[in-house]
PDB file of N, CA and C in Angstrom:
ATOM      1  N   UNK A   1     164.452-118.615-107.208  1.00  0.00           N
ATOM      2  CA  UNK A   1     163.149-119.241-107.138  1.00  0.00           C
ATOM      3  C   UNK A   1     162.169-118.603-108.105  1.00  0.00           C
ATOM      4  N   UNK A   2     161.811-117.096-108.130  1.00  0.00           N
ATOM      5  CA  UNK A   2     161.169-116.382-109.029  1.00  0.00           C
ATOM      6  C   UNK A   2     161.605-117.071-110.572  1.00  0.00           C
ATOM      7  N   UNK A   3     162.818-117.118-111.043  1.00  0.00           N
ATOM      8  CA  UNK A   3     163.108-117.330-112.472  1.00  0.00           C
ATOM      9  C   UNK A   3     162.541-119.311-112.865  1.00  0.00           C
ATOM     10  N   UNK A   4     162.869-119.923-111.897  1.00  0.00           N
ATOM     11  CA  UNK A   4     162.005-121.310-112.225  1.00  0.00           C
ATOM     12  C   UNK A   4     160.424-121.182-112.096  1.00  0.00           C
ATOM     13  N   UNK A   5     159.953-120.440-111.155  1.00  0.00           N
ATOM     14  CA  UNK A   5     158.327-120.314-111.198  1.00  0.00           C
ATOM     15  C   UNK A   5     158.209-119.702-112.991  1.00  0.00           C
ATOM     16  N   UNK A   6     158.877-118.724-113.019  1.00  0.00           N
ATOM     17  CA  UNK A   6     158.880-117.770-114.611  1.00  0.00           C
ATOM     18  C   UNK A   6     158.966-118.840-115.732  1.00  0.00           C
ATOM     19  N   UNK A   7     159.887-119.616-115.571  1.00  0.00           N
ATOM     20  CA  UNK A   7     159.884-120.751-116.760  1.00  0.00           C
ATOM     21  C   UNK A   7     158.638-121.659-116.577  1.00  0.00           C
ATOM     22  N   UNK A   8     158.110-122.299-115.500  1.00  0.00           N
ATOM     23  CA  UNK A   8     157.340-123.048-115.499  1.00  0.00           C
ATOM     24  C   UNK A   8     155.903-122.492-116.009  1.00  0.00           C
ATOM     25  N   UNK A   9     155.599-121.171-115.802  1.00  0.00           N
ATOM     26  CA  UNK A   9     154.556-120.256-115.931  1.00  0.00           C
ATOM     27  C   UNK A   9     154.669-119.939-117.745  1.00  0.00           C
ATOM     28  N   UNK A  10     155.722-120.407-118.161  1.00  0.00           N
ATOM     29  CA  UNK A  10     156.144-119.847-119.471  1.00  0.00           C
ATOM     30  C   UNK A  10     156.440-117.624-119.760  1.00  0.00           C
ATOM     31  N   UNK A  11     156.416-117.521-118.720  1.00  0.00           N
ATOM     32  CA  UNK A  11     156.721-116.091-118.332  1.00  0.00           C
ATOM     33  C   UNK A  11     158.398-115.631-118.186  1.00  0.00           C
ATOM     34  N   UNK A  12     159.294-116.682-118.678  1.00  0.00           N
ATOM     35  CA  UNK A  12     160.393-115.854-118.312  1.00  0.00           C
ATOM     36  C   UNK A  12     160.824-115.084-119.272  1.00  0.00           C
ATOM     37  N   UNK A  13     161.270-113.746-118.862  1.00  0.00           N
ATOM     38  CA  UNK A  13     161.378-112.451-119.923  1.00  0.00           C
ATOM     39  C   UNK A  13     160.463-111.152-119.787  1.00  0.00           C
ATOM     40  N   UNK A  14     159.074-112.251-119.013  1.00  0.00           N
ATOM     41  CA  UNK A  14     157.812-111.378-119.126  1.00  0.00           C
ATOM     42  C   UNK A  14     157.975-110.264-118.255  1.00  0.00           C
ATOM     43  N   UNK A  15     158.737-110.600-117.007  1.00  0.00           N
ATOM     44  CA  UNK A  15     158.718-109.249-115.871  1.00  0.00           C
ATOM     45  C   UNK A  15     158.592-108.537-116.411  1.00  0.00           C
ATOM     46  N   UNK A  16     159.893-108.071-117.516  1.00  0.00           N
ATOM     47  CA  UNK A  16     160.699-106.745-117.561  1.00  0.00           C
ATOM     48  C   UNK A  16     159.657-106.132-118.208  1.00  0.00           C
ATOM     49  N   UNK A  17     158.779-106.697-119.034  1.00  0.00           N
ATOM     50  CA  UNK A  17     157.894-106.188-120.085  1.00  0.00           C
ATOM     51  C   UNK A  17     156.868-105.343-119.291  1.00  0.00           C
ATOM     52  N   UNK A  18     156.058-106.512-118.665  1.00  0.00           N
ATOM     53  CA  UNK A  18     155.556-106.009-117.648  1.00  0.00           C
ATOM     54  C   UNK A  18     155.279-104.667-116.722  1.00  0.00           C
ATOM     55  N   UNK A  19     156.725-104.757-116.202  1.00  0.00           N
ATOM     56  CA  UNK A  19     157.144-103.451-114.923  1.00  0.00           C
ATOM     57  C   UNK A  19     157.293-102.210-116.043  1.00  0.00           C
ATOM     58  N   UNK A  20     158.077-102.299-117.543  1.00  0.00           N
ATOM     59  CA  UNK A  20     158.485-101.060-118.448  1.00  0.00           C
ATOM     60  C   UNK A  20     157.241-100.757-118.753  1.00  0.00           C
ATOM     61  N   UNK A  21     156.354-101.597-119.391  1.00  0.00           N
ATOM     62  CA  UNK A  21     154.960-101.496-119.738  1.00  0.00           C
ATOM     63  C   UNK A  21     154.185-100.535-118.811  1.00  0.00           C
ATOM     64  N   UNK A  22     153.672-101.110-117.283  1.00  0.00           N
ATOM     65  CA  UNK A  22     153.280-100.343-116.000  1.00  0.00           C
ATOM     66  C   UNK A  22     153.988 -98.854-116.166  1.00  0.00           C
ATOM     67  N   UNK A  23     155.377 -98.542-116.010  1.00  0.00           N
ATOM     68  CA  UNK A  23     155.599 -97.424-116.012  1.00  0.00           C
ATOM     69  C   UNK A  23     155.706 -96.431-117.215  1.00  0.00           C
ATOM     70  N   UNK A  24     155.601 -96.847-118.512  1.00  0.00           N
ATOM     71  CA  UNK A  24     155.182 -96.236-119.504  1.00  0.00           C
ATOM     72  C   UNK A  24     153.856 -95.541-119.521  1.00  0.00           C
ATOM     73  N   UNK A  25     152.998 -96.711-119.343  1.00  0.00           N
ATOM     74  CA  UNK A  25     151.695 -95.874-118.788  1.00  0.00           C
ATOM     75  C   UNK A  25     151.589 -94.972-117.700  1.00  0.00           C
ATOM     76  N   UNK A  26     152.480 -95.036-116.401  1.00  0.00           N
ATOM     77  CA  UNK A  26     152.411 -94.413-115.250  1.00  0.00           C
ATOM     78  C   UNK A  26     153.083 -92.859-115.952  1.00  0.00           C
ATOM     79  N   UNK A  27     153.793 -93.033-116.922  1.00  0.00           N
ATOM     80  CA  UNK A  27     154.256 -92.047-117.431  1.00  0.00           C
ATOM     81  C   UNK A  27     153.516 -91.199-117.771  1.00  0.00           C
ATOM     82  N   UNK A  28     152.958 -91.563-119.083  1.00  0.00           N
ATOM     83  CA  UNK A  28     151.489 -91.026-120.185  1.00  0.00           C
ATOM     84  C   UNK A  28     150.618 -90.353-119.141  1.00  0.00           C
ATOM     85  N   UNK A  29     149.756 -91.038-118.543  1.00  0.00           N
ATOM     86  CA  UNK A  29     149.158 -90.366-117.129  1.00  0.00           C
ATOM     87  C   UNK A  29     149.752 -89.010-116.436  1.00  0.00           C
ATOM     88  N   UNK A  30     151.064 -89.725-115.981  1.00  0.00           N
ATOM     89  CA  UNK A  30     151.786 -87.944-115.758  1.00  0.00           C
ATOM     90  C   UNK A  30     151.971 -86.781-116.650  1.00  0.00           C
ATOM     91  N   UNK A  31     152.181 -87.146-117.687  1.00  0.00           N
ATOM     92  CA  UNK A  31     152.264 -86.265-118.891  1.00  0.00           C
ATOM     93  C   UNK A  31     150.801 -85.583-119.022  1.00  0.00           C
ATOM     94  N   UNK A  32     149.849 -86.168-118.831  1.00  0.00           N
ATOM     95  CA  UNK A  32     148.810 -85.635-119.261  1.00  0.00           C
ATOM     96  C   UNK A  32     148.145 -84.947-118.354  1.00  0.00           C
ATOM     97  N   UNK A  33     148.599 -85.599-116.873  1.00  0.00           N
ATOM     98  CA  UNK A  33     147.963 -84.760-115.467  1.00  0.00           C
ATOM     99  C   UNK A  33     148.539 -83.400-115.115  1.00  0.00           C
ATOM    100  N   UNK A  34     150.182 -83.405-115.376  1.00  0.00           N
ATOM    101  CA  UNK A  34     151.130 -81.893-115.893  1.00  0.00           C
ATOM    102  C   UNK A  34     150.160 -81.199-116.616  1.00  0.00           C
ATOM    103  N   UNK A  35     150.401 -82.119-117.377  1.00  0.00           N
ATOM    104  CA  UNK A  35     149.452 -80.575-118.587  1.00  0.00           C
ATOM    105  C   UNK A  35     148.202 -79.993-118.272  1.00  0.00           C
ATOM    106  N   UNK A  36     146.899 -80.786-117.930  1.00  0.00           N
ATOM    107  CA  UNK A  36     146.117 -80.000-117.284  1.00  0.00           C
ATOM    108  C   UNK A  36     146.311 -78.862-115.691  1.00  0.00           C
ATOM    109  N   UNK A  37     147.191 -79.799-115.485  1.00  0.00           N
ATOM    110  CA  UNK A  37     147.362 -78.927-114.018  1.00  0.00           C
ATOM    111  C   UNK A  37     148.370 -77.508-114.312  1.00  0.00           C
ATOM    112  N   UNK A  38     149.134 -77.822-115.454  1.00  0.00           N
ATOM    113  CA  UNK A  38     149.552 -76.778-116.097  1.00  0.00           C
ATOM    114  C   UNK A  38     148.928 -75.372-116.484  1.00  0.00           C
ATOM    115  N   UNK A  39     147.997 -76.087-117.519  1.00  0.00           N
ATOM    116  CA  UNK A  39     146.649 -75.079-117.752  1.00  0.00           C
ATOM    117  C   UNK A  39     145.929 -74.130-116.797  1.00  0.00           C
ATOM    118  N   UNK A  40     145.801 -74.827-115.445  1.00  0.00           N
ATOM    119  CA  UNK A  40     144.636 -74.548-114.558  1.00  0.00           C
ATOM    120  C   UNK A  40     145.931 -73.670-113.614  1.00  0.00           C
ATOM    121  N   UNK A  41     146.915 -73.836-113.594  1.00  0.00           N
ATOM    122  CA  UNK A  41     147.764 -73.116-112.839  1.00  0.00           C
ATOM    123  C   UNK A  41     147.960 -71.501-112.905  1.00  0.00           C
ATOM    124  N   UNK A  42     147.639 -70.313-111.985  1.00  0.00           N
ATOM    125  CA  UNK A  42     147.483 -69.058-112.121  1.00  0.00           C
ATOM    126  C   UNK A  42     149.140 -68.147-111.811  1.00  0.00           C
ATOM    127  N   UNK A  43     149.778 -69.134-110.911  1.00  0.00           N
ATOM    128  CA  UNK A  43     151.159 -68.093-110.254  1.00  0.00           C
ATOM    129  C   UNK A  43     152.129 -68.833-111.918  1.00  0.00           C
ATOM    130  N   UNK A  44     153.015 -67.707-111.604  1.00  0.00           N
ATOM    131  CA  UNK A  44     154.338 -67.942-112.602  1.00  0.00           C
ATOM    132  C   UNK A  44     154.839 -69.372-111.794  1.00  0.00           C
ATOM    133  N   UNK A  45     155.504 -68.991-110.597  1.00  0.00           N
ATOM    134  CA  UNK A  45     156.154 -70.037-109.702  1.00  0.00           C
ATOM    135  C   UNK A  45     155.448 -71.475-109.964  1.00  0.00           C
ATOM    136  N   UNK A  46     154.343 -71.522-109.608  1.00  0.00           N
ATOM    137  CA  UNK A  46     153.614 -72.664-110.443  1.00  0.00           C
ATOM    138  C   UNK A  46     153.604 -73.227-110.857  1.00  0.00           C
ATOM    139  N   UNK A  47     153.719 -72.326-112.697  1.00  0.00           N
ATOM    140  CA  UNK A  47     153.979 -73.139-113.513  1.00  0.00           C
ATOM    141  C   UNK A  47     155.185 -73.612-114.207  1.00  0.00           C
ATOM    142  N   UNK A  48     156.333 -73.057-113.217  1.00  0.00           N
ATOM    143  CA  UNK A  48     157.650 -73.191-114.002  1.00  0.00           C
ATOM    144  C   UNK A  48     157.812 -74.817-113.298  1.00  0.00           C
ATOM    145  N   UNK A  49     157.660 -74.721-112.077  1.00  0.00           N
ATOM    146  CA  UNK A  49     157.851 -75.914-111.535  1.00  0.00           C
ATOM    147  C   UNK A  49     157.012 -76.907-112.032  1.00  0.00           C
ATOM    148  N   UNK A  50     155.933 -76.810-112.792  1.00  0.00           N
ATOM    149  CA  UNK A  50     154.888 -77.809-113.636  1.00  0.00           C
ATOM    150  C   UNK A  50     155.419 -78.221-114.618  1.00  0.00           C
ATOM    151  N   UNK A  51     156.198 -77.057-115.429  1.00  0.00           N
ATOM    152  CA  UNK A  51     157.091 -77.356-116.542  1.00  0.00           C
ATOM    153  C   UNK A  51     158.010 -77.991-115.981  1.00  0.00           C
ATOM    154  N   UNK A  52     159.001 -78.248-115.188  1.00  0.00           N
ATOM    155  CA  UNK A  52     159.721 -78.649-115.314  1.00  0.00           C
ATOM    156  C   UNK A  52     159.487 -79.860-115.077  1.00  0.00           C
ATOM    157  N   UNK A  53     158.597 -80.391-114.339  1.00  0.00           N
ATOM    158  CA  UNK A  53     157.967 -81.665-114.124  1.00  0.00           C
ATOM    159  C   UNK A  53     157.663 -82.159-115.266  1.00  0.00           C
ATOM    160  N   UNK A  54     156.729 -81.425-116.373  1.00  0.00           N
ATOM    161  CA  UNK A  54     156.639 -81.877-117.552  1.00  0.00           C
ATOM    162  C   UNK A  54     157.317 -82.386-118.216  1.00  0.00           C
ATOM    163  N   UNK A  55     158.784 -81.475-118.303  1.00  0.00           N
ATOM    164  CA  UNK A  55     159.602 -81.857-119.208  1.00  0.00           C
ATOM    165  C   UNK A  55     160.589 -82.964-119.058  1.00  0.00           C
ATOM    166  N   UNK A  56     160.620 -83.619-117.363  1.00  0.00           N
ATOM    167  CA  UNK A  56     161.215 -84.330-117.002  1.00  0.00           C
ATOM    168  C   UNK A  56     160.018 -85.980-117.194  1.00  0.00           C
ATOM    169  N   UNK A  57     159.055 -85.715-117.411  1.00  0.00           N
ATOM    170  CA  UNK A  57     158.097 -86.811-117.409  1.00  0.00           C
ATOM    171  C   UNK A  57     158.086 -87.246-119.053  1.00  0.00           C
ATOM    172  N   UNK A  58     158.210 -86.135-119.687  1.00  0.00           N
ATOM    173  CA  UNK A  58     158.470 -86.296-121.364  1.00  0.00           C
ATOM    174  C   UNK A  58     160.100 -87.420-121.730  1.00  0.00           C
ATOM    175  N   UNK A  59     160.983 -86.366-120.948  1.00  0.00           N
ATOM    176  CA  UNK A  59     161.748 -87.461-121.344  1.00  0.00           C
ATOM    177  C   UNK A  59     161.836 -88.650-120.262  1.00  0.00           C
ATOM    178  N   UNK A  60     161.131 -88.886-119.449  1.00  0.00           N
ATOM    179  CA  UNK A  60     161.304 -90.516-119.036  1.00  0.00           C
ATOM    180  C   UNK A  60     160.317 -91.107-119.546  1.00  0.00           C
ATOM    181  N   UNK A  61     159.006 -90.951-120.441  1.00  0.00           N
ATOM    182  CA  UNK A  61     158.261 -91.370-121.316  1.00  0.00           C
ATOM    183  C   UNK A  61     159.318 -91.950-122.692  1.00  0.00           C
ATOM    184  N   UNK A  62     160.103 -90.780-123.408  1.00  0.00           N
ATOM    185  CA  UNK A  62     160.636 -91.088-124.068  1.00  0.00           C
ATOM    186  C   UNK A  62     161.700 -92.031-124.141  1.00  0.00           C
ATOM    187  N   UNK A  63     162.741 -92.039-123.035  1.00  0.00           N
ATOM    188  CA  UNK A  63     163.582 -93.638-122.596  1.00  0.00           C
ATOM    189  C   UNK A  63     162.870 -94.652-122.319  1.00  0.00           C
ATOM    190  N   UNK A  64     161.621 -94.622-121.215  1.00  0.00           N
ATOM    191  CA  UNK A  64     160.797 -95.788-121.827  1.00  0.00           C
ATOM    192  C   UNK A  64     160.403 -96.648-122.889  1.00  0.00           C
ATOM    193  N   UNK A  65     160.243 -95.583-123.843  1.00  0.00           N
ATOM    194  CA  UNK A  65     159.673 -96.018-125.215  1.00  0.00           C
ATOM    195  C   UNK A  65     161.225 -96.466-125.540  1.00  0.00           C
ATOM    196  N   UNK A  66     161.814 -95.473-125.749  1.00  0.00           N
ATOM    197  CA  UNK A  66     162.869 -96.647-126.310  1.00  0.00           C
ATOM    198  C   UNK A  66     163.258 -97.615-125.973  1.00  0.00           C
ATOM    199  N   UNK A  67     163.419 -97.651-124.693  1.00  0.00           N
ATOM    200  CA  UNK A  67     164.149 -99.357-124.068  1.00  0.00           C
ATOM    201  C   UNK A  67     162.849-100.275-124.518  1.00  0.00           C
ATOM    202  N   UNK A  68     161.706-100.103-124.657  1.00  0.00           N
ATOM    203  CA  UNK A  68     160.517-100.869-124.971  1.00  0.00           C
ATOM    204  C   UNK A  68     160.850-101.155-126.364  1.00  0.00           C
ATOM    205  N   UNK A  69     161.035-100.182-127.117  1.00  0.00           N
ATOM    206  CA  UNK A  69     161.281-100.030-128.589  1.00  0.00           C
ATOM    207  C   UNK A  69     162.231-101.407-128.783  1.00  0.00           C
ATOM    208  N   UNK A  70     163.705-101.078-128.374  1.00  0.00           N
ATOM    209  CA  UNK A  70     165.351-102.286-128.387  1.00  0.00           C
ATOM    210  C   UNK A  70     164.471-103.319-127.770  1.00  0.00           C
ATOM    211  N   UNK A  71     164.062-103.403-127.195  1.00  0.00           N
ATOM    212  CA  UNK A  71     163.968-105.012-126.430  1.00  0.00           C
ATOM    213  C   UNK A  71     162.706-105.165-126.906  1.00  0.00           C
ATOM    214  N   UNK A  72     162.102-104.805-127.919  1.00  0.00           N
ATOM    215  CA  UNK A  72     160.718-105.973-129.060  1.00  0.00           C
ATOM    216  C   UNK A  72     159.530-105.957-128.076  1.00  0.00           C
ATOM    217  N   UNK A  73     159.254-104.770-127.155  1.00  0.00           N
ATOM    218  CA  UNK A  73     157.931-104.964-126.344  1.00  0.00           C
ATOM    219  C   UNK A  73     156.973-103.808-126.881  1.00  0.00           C
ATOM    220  N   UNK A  74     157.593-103.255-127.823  1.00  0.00           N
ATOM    221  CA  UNK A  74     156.823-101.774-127.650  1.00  0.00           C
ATOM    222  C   UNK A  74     156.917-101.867-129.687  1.00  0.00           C
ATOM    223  N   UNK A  75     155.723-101.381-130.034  1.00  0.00           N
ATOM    224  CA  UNK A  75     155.990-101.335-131.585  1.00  0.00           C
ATOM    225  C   UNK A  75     154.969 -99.920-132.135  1.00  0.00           C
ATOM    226  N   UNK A  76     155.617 -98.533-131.632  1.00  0.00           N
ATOM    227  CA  UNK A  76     154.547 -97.569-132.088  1.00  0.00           C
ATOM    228  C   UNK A  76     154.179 -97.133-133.568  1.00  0.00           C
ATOM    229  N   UNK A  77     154.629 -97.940-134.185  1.00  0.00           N
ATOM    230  CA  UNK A  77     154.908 -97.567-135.761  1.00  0.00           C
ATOM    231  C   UNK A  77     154.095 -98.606-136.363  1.00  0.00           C
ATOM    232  N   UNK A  78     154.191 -99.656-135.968  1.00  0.00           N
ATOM    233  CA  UNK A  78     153.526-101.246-136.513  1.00  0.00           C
ATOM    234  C   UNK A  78     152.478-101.608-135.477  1.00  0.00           C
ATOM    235  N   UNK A  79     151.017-101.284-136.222  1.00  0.00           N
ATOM    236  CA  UNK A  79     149.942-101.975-135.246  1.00  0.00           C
ATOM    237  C   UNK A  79     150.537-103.555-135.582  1.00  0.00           C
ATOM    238  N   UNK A  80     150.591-104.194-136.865  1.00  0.00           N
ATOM    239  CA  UNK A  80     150.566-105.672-136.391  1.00  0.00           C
ATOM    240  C   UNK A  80     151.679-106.612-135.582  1.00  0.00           C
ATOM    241  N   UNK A  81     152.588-105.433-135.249  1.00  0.00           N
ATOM    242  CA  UNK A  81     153.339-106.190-134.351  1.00  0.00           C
ATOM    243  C   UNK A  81     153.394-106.081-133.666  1.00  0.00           C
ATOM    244  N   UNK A  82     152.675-104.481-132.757  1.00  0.00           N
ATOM    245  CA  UNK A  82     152.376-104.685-131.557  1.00  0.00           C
ATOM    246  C   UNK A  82     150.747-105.231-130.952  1.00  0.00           C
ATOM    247  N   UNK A  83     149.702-105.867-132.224  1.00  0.00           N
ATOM    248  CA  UNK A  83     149.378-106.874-131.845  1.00  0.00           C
ATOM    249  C   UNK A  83     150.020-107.854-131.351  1.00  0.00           C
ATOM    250  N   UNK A  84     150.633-108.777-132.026  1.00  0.00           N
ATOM    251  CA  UNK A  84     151.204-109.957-132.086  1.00  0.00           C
ATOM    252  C   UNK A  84     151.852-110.153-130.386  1.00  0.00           C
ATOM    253  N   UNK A  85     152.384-108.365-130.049  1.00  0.00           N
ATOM    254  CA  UNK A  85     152.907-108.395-128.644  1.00  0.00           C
ATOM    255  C   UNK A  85     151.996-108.605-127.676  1.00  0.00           C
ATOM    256  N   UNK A  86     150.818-108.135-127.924  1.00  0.00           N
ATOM    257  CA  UNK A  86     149.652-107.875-127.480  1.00  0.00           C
ATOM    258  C   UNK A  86     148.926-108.907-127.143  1.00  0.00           C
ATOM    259  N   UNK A  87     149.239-109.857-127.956  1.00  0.00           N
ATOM    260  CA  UNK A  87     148.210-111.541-127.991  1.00  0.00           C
ATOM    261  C   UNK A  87     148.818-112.440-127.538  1.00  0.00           C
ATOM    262  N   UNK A  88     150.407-112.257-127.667  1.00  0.00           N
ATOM    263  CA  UNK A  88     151.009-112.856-126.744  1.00  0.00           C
ATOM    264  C   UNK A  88     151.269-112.440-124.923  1.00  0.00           C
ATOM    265  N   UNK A  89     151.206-111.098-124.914  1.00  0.00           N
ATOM    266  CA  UNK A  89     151.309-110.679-122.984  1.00  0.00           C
ATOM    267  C   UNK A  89     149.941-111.430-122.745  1.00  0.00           C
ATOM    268  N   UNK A  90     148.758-111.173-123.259  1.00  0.00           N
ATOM    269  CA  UNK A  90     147.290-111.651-122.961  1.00  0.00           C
ATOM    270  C   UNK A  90     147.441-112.982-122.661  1.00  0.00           C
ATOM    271  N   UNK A  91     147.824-113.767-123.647  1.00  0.00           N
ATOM    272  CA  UNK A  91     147.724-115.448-123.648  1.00  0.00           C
ATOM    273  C   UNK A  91     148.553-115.639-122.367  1.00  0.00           C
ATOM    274  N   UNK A  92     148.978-115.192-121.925  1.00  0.00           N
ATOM    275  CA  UNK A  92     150.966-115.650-121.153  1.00  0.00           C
ATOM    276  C   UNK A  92     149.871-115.374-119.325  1.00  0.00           C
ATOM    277  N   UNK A  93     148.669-114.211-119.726  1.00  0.00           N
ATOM    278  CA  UNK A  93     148.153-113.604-118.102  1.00  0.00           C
ATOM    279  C   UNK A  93     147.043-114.664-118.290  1.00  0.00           C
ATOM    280  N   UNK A  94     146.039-115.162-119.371  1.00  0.00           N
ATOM    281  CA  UNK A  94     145.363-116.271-119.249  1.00  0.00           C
ATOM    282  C   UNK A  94     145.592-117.312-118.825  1.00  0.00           C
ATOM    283  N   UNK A  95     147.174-117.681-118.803  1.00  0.00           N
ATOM    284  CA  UNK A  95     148.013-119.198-118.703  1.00  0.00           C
ATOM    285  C   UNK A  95     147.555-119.212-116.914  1.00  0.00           C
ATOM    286  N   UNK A  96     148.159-117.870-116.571  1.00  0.00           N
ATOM    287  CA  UNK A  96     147.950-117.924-115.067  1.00  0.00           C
ATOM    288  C   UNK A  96     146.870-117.589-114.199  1.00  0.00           C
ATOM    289  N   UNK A  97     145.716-117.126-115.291  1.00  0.00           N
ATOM    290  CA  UNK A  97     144.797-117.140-114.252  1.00  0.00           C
ATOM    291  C   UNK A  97     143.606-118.536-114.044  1.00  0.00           C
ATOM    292  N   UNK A  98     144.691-119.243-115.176  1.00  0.00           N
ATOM    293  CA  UNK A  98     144.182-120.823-115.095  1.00  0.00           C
ATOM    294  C   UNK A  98     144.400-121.619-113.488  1.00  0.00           C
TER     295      UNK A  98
END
């Protein structure tokens, strides 16, 4: 039922973009909340366990990006094509808030 609403919406494909998109950012956020909390951290114990959080948030940032990268949603190298991605997710959330 979801995949005919998706075609009719002109959204099919869009989930995946979507949900990788959401957690890429949910990523970035972690990466950056580690690191301050890193900083501000005084025990050793602390911060090893911060690091390691870090380093585990780095690389699921980084498989993100790539699976974003292979599947044409993610373009960190080319602003105009990740416009183009950009004007199209926008147009596709306008369709539906018609």
């Amino acid at each position: 039922m979801t995949n005919i609403i998706q075609k009719i919406a002109g959204l099919s494909g869009m989930t995946d973009q979507v949900i990788a998109t959401d957690f890429l950012i949910s990523t970035k956020s972690a990466v950056r909340n580690l690191t301050f909390a890193l900083t501000e951290s005084v025990t050793p114990e602390a911060r090893d366990v911060l690091r390691e959080q870090l380093d585990y948030a780095i690389d699921a940032h980084e498989k993100i990006s790539q699976y974003m990268i292979e599947k044409g949603y993610y373009h960190p190298s080319n602003l105009e094509e990740q416009l183009e991605v950009d004007l199209k997710t926008s147009k596709a959330a306008l369709k539906l808030a018609k």
